[in-house]
Structures are given as C-alpha cells and as structure tokens.
N, C-alpha and C. Protein backbone atom coordinates (compact mmCIF):
# COMPACT_ATOMS: atom_id res chain seq x y z
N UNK A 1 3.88 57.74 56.48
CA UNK A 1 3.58 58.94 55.70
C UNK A 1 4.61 60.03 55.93
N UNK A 2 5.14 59.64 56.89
CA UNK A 2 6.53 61.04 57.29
C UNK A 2 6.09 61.48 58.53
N UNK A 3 7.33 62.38 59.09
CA UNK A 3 7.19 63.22 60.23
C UNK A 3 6.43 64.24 60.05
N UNK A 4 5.54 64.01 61.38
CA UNK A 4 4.33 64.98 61.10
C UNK A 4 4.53 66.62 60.76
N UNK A 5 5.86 67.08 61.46
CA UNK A 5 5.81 68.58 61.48
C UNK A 5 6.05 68.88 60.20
N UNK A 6 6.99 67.98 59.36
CA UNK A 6 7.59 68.09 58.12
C UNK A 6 6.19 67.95 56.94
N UNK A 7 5.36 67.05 57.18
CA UNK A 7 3.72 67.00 56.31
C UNK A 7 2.76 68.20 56.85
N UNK A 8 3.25 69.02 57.85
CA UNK A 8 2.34 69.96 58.13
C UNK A 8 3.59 71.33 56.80
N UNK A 9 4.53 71.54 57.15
CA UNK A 9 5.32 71.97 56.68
C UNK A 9 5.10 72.24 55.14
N UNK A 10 5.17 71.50 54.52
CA UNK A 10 5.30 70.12 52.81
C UNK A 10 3.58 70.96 52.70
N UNK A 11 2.47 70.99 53.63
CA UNK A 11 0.72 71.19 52.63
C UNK A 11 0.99 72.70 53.21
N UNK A 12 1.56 73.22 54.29
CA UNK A 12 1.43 74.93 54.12
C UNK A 12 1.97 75.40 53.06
N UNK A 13 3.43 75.01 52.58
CA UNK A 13 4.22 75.16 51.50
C UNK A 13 3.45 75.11 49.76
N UNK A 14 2.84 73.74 49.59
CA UNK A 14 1.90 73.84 49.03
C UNK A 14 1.01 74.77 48.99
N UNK A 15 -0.31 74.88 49.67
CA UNK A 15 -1.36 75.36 49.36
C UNK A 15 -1.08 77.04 49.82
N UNK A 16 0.44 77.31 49.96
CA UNK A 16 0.60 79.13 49.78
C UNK A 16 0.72 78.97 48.04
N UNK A 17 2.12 78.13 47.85
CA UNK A 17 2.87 78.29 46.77
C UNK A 17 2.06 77.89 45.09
N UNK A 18 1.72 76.73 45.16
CA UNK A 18 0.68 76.18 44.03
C UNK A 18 -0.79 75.75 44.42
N UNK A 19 -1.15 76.37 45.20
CA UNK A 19 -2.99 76.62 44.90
C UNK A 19 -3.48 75.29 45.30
N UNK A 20 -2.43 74.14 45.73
CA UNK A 20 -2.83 72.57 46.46
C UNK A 20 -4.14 72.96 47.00
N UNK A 21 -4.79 71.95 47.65
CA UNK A 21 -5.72 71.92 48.59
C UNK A 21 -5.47 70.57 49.22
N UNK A 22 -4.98 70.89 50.22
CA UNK A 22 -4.47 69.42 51.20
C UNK A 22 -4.62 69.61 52.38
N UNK A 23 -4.88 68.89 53.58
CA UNK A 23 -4.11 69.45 54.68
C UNK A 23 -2.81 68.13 55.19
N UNK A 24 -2.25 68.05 56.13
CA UNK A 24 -1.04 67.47 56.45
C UNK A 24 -0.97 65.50 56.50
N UNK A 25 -2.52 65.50 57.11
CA UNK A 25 -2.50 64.02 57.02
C UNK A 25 -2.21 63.20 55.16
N UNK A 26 -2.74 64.04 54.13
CA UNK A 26 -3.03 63.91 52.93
C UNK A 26 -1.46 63.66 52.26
N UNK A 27 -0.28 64.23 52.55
CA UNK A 27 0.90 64.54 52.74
C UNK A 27 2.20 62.90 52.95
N UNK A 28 2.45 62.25 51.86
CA UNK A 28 3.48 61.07 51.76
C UNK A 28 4.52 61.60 51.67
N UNK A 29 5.73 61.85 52.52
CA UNK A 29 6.74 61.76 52.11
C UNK A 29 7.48 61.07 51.41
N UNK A 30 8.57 61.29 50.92
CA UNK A 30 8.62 60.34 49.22
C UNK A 30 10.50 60.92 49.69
N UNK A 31 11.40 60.17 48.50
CA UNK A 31 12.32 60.70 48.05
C UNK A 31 12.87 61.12 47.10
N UNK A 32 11.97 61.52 46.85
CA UNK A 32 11.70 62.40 45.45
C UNK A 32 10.39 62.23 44.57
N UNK A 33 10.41 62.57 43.63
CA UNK A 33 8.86 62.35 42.57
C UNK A 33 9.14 60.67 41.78
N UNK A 34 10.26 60.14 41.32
CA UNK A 34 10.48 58.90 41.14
C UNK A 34 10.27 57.81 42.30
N UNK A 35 10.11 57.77 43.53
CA UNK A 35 9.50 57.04 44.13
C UNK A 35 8.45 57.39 44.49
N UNK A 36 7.46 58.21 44.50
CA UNK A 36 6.57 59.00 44.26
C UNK A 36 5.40 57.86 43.19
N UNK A 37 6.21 58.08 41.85
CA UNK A 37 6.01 57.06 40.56
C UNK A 37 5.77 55.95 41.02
N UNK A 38 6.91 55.07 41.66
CA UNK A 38 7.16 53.93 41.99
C UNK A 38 5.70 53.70 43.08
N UNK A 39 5.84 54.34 44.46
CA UNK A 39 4.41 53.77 45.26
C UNK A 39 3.15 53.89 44.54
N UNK A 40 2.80 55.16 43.49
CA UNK A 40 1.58 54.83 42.70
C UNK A 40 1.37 53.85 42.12
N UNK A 41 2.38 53.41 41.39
CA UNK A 41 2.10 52.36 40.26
C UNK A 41 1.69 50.87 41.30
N UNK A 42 2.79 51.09 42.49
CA UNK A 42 2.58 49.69 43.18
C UNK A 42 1.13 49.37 43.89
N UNK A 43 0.71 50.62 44.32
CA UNK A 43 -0.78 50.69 45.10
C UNK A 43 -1.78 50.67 44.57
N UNK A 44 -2.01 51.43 43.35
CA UNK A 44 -2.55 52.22 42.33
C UNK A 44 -3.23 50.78 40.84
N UNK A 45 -2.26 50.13 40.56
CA UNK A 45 -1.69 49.59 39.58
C UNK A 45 -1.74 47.84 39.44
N UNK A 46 -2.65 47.28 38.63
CA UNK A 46 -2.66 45.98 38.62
C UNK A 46 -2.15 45.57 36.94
N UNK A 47 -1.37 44.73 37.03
CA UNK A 47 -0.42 44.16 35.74
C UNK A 47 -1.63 44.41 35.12
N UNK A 48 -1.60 44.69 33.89
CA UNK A 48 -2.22 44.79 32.29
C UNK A 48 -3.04 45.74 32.45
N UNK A 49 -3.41 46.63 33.50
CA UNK A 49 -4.07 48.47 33.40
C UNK A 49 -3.34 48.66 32.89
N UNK A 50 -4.38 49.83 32.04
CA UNK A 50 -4.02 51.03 31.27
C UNK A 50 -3.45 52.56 31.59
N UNK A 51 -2.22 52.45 31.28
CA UNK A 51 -1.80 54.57 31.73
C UNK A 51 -1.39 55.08 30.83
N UNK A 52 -2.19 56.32 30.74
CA UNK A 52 -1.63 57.04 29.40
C UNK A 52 -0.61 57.73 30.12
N UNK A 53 0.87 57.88 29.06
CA UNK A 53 1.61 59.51 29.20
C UNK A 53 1.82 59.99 28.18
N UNK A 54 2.23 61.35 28.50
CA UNK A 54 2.76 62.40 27.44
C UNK A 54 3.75 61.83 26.53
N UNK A 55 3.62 62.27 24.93
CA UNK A 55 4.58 61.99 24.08
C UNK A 55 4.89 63.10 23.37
N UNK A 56 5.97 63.81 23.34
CA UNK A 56 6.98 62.83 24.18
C UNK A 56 6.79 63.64 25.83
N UNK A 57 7.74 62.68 26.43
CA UNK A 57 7.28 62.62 27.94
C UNK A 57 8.47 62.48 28.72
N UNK A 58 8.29 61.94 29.93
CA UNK A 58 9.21 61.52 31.17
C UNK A 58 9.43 60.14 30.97
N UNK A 59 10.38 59.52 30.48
CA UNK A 59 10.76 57.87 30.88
C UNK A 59 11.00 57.67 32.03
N UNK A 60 10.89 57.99 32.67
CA UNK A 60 11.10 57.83 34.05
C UNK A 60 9.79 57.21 34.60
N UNK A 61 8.65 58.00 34.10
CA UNK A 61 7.47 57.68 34.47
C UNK A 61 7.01 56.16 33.57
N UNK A 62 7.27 56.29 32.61
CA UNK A 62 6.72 55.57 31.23
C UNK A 62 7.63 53.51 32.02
N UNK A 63 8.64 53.46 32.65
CA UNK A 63 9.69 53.15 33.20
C UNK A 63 8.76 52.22 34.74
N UNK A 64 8.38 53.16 35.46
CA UNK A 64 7.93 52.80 36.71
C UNK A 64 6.54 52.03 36.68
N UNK A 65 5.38 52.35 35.59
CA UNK A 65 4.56 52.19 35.33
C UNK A 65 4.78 50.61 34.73
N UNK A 66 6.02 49.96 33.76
CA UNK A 66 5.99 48.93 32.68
C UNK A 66 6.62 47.90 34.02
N UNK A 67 7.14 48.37 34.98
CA UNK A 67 7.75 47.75 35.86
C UNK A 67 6.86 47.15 36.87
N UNK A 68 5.62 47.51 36.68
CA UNK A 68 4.38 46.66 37.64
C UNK A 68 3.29 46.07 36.42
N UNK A 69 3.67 46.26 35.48
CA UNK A 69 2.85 45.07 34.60
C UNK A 69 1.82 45.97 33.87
N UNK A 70 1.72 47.28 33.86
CA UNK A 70 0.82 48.13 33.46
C UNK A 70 0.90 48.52 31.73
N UNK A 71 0.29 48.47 30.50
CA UNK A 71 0.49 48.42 29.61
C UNK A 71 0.55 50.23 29.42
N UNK A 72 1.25 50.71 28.60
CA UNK A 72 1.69 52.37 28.64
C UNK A 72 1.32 52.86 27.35
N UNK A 73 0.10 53.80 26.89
CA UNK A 73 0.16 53.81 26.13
C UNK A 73 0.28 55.56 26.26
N UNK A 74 0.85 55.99 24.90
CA UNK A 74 1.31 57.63 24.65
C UNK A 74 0.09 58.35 24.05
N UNK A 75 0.24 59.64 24.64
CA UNK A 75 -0.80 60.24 24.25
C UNK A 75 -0.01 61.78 23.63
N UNK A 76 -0.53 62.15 22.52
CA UNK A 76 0.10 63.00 22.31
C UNK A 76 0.02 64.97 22.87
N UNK A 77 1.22 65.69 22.56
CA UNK A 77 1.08 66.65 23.55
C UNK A 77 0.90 67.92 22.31
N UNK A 78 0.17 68.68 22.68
CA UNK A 78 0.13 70.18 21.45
C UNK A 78 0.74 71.33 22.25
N UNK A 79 -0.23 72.49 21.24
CA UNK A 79 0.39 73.57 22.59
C UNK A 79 -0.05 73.86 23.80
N UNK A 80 -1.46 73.29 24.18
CA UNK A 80 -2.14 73.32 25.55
C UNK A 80 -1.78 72.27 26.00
N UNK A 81 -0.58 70.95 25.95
CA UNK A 81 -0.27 70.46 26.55
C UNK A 81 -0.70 69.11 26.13
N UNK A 82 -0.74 67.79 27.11
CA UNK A 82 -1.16 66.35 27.25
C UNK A 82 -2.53 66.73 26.66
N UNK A 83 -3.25 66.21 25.19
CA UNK A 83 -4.17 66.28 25.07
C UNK A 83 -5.08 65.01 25.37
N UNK A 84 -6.26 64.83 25.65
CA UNK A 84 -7.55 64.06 26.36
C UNK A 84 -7.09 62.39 25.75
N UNK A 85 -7.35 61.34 26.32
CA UNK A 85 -6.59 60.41 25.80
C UNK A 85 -8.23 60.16 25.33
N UNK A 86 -7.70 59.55 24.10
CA UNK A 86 -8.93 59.43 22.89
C UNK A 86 -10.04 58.45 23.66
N UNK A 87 -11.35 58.27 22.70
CA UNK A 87 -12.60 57.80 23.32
C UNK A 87 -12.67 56.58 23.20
N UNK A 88 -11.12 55.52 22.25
CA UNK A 88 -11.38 54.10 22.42
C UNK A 88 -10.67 53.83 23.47
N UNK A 89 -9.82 54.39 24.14
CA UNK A 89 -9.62 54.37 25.33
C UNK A 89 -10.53 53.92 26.43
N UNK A 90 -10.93 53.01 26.52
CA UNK A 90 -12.20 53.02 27.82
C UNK A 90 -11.51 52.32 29.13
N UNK A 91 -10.85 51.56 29.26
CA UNK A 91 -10.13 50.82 30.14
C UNK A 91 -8.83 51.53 30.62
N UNK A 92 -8.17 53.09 31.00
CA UNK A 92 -6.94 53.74 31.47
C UNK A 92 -7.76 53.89 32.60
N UNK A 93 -6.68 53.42 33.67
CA UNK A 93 -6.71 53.48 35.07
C UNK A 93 -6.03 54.87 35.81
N UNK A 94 -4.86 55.17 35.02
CA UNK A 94 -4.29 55.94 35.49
C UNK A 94 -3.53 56.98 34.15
N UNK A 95 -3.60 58.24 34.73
CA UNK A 95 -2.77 59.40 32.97
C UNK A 95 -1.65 60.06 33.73
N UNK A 96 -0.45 59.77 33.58
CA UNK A 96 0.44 60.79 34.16
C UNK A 96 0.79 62.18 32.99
N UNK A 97 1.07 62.93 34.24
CA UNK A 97 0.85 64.33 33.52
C UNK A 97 1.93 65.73 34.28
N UNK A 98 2.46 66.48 33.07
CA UNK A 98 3.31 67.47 33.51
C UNK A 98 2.89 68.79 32.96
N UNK A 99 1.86 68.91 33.57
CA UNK A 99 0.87 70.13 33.62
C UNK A 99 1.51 71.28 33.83
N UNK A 100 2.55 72.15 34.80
CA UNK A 100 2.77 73.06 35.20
C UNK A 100 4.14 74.20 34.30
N UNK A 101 4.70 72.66 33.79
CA UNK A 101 5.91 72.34 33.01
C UNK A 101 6.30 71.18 31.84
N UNK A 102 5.52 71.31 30.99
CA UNK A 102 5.26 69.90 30.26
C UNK A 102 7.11 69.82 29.91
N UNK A 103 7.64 68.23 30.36
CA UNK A 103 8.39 67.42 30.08
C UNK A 103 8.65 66.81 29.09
N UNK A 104 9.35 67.22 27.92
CA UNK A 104 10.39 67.90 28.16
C UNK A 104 10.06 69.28 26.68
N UNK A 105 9.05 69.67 26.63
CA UNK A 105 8.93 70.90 26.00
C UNK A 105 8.54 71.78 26.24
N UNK A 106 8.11 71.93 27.34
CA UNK A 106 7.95 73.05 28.81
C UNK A 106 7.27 73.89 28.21
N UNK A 107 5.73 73.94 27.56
CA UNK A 107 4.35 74.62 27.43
C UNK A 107 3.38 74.15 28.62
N UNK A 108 3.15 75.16 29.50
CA UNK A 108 2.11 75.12 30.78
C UNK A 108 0.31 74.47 29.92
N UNK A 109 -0.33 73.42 30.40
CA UNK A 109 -1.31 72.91 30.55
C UNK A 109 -2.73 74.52 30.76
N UNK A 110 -3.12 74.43 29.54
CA UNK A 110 -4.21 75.53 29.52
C UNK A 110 -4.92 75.30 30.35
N UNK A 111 -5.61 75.99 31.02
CA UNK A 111 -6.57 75.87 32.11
C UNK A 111 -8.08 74.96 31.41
N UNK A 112 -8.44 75.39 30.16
CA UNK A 112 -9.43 74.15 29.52
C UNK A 112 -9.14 73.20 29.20
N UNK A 113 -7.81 72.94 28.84
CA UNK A 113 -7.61 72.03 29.01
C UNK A 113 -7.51 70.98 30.49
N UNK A 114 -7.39 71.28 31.12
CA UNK A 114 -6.59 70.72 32.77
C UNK A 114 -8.58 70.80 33.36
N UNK A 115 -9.24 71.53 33.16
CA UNK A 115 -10.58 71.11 33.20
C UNK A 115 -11.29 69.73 32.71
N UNK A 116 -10.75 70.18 30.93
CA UNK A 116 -11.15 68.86 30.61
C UNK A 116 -10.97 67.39 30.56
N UNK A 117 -9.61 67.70 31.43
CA UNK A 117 -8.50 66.28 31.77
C UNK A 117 -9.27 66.27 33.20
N UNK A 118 -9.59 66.72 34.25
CA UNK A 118 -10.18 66.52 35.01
C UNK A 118 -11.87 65.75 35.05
N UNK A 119 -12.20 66.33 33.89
CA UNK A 119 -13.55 65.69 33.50
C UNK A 119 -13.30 64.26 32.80
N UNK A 120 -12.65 64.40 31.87
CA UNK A 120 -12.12 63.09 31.52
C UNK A 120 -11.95 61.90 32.74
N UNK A 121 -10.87 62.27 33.74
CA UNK A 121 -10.71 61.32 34.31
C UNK A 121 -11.56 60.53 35.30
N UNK A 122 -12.44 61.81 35.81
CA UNK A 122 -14.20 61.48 36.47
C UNK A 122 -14.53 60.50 35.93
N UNK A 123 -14.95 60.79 34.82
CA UNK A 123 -15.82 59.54 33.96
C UNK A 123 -15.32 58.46 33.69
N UNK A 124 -14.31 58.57 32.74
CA UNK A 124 -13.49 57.38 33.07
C UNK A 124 -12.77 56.44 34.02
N UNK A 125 -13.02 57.19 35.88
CA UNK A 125 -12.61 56.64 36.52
C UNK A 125 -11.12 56.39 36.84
N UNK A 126 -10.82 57.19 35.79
CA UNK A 126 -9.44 57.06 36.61
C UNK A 126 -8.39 58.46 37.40
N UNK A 127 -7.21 57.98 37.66
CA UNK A 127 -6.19 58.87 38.37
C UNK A 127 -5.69 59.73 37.65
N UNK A 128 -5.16 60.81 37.96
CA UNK A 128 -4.34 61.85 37.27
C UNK A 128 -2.93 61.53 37.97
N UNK A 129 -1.84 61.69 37.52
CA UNK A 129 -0.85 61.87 38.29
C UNK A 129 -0.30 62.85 37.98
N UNK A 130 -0.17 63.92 38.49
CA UNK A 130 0.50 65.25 37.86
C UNK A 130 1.67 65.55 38.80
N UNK A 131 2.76 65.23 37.66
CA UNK A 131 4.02 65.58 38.12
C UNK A 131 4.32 67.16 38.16
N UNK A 132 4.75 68.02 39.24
CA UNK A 132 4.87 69.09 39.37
C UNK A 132 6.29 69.60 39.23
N UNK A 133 6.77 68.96 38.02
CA UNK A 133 7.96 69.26 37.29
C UNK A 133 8.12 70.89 37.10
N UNK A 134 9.32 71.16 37.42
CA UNK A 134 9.51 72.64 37.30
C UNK A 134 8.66 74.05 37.66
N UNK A 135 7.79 73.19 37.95
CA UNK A 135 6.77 74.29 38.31
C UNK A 135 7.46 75.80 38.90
N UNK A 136 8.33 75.47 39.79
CA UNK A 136 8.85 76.41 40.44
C UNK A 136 9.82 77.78 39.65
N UNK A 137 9.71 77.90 38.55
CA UNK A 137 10.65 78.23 37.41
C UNK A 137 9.44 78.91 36.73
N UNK A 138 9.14 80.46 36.99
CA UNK A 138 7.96 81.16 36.09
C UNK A 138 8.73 82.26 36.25
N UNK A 139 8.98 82.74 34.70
CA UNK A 139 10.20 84.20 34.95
C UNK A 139 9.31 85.36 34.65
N UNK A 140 7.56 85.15 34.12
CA UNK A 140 6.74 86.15 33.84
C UNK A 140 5.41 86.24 34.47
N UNK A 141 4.89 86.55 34.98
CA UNK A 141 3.78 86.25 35.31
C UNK A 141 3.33 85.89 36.73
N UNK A 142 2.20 85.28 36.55
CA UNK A 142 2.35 85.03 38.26
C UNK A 142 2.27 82.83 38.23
N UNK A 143 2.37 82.56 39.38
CA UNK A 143 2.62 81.16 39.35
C UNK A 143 1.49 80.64 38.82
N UNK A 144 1.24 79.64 37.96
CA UNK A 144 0.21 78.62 37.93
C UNK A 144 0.13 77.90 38.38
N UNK A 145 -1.68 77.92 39.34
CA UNK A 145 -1.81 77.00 40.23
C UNK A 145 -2.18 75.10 39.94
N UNK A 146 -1.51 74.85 40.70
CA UNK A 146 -1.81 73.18 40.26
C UNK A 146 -3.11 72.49 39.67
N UNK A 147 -3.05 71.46 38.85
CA UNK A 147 -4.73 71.14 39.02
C UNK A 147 -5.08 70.46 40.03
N UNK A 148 -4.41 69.96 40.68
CA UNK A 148 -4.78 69.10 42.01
C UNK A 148 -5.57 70.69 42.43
N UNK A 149 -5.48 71.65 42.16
CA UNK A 149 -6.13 72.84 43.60
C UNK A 149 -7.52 72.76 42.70
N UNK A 150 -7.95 72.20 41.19
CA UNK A 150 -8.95 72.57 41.04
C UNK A 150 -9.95 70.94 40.78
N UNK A 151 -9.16 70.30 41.06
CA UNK A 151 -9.72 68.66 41.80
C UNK A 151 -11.13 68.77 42.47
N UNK A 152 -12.02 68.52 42.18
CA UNK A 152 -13.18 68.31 43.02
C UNK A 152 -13.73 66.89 43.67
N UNK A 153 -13.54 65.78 42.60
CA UNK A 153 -13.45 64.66 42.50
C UNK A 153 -12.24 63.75 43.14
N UNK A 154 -11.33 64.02 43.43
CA UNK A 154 -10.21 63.04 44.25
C UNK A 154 -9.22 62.71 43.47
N UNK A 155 -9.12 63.08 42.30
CA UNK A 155 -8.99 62.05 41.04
C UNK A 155 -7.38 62.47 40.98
N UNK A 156 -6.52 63.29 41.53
CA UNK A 156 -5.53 63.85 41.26
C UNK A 156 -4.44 63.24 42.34
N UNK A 157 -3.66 62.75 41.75
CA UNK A 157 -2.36 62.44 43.10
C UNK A 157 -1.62 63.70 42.04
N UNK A 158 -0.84 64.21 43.51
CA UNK A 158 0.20 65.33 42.95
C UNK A 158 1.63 65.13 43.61
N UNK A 159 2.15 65.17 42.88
CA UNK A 159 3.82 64.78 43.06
C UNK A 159 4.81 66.21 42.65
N UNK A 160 5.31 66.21 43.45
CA UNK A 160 6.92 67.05 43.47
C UNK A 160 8.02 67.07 44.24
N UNK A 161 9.19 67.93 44.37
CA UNK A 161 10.37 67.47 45.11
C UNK A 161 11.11 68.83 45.24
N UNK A 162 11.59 68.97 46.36
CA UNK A 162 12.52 70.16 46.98
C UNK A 162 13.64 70.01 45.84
N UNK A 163 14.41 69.15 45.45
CA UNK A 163 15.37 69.61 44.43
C UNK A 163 16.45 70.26 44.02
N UNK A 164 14.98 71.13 43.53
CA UNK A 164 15.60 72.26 42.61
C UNK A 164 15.81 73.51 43.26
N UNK A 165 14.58 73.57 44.43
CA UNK A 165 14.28 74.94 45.08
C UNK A 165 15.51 74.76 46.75
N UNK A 166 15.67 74.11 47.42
CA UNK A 166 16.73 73.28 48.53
C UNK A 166 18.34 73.03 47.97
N UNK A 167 18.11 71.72 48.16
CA UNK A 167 19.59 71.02 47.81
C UNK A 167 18.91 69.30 46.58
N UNK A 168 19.83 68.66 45.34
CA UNK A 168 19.27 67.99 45.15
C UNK A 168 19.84 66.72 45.79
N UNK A 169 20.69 66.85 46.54
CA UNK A 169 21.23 65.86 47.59
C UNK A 169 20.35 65.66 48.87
N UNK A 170 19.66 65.89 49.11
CA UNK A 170 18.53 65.86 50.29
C UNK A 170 17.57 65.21 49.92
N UNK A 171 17.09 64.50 48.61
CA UNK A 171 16.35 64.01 48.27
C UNK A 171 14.96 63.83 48.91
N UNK A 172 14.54 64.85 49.09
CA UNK A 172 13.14 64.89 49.58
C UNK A 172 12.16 65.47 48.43
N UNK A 173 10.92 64.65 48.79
CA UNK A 173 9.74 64.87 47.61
C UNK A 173 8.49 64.77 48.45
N UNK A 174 7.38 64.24 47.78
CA UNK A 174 5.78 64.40 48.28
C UNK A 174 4.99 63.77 47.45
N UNK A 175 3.87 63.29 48.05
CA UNK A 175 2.26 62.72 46.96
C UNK A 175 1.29 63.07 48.01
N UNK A 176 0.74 64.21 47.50
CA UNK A 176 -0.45 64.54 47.73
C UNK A 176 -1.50 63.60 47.54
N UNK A 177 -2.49 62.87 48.45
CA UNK A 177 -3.24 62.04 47.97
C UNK A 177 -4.33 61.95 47.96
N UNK A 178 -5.54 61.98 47.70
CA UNK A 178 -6.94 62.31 48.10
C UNK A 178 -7.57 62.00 49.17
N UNK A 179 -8.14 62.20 49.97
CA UNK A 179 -8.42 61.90 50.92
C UNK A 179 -8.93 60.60 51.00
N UNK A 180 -9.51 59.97 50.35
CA UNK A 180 -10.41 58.41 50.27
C UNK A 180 -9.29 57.83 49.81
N UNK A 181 -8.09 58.50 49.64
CA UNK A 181 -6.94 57.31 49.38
C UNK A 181 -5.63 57.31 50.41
N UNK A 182 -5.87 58.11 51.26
CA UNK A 182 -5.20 57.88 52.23
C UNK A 182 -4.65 56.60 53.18
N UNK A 183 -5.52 55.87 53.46
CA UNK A 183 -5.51 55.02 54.29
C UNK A 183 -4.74 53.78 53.79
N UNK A 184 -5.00 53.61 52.30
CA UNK A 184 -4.52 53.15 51.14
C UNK A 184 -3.21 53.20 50.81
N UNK A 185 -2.88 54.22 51.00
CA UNK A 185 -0.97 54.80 51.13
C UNK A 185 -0.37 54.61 52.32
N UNK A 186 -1.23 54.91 53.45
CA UNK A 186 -0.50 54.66 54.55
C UNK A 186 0.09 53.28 55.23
C-alpha cells in the first residue's frame, strides 16, 4: 500500500484539500491515476462486466478497463456532467467518472447530480471510480469537495496524482479505497 508516513501524508492532504474522508491505512500508493485504472480494473473487474464512462471521456480509462475483458459502454455527459447510466443498464459493475473536472470539457459534476450517481451506484451495486482530474485548478470560488467525501456507502474508489501540483516526473498518485476493500488491494 506504500510507506506509511507518505499514506498518512497523501489522507491529511486529502481530507484538508478535497473534503476525502479516509484515514492512512485506506491510502494505495499508485504511480499515478493510470495505474490507479490499471489495479481497479485488475481487482475490481471480471472479463465481460459492465463499466460505464463519460462520452466523451478519458481513453485512458476506456483503454485499461477493455484490457481485462470488461465490456465499456459510454454514457453521455451534459452540463451537470456524466449523466446516470440508463435503467437497461442492470448488470455495470463499475462507472468511471471525472466529477471535479469533467475530461475533456471541464464542467464540475452538480452536487444532484454526484448524489444521484451515488444513489445509482448503491442500488445497482456497483463502484464509482472518480478520477480527480484537475481538480486542483479552481480560479473562482472555493474548491469542490470530492464525492468520495459524500460516500456513505463505500461505493467510491478515488484516484489522483501530485503531477500537476509537485513535479510530473515523480510520478506519484493514490486510490482511496473503502474500507471493506482494503484488504482486497492490499
């Protein structure tokens, strides 16, 4: 999972900066948010599940997901963002999502919305993966907090990466993971 001081480091950083709720054990070090992608899909992910992403979206994600056998289907994005992946949908295991910073048309995830993607994924049982793309980049306002901070259910892995805010040669990142999925990652 990483060096401990650095996962204590990585959820203070968090839960000042984007509203996380983690503490340090919860905390994967990663090298970046693309392997991040990569251990979800591998842990997460059995050939022919269902993951919705954003369209348009991250290939990167769309990429990591087709590479463990997972069928990808697109969901489309408005101005509140990744909207609810429709109701014949019954079988998505997993929805990746760029809530903070939608990829690549950068409208922030309405708060009813990011509720109702949370409710969604309850019922349906499955994962959120919310990539915390750009988040760090708000020139008005005050920051918006992650939905992983308004997670009640577990249902949220949260992914991001020093980057942009550090060096992007240091390649360091994170997956926040729920607690009942810990043991699972480790």
């Amino acid at each position: 999972m990483g060096y401990r001081p650095l996962q204590s480091a990585v959820a203070e950083y968090l839960v000042a900066s984007r509203g996380v709720k983690c503490v340090p054990d919860q905390v994967a070090i990663v090298s970046g948010t693309q392997e991040a992608l990569d251990l979800a899909a591998r842990l997460f992910l059995d050939p022919g599940d269902r993951v919705c992403v954003e369209n348009p979206g991250y290939v990167g994600a769309r990429r990591a997901f087709e590479a463990v056998g997972a069928r990808v289907t697109a969901v489309d994005v408005d101005d509140e963002g990744a909207t609810i992946p429709p109701a014949r949908l019954t079988d998505v295991r997993l929805a990746y999502l760029t809530p903070g910073h939608q990829f690549p048309l950068g409208m922030c995830m309405s708060l009813s919305r990011r509720l109702a993607m949370l409710e969604w994924a309850r019922r349906a049982g499955a994962l959120l993966f919310e990539d915390d793309y750009d988040s760090e980049y708000r020139y008005a306002g005050k920051p918006v907090p992650a939905l992983q901070g308004l997670d009640r259910h577990g249902v949220v892995l949260f992914a991001g990466s020093f980057s942009k805010v550090l060096f992007p040669g240091l390649r360091l990142g994170y997956l926040i993971v729920p607690p009942d999925l810990v043991e699972r990652v480790r």
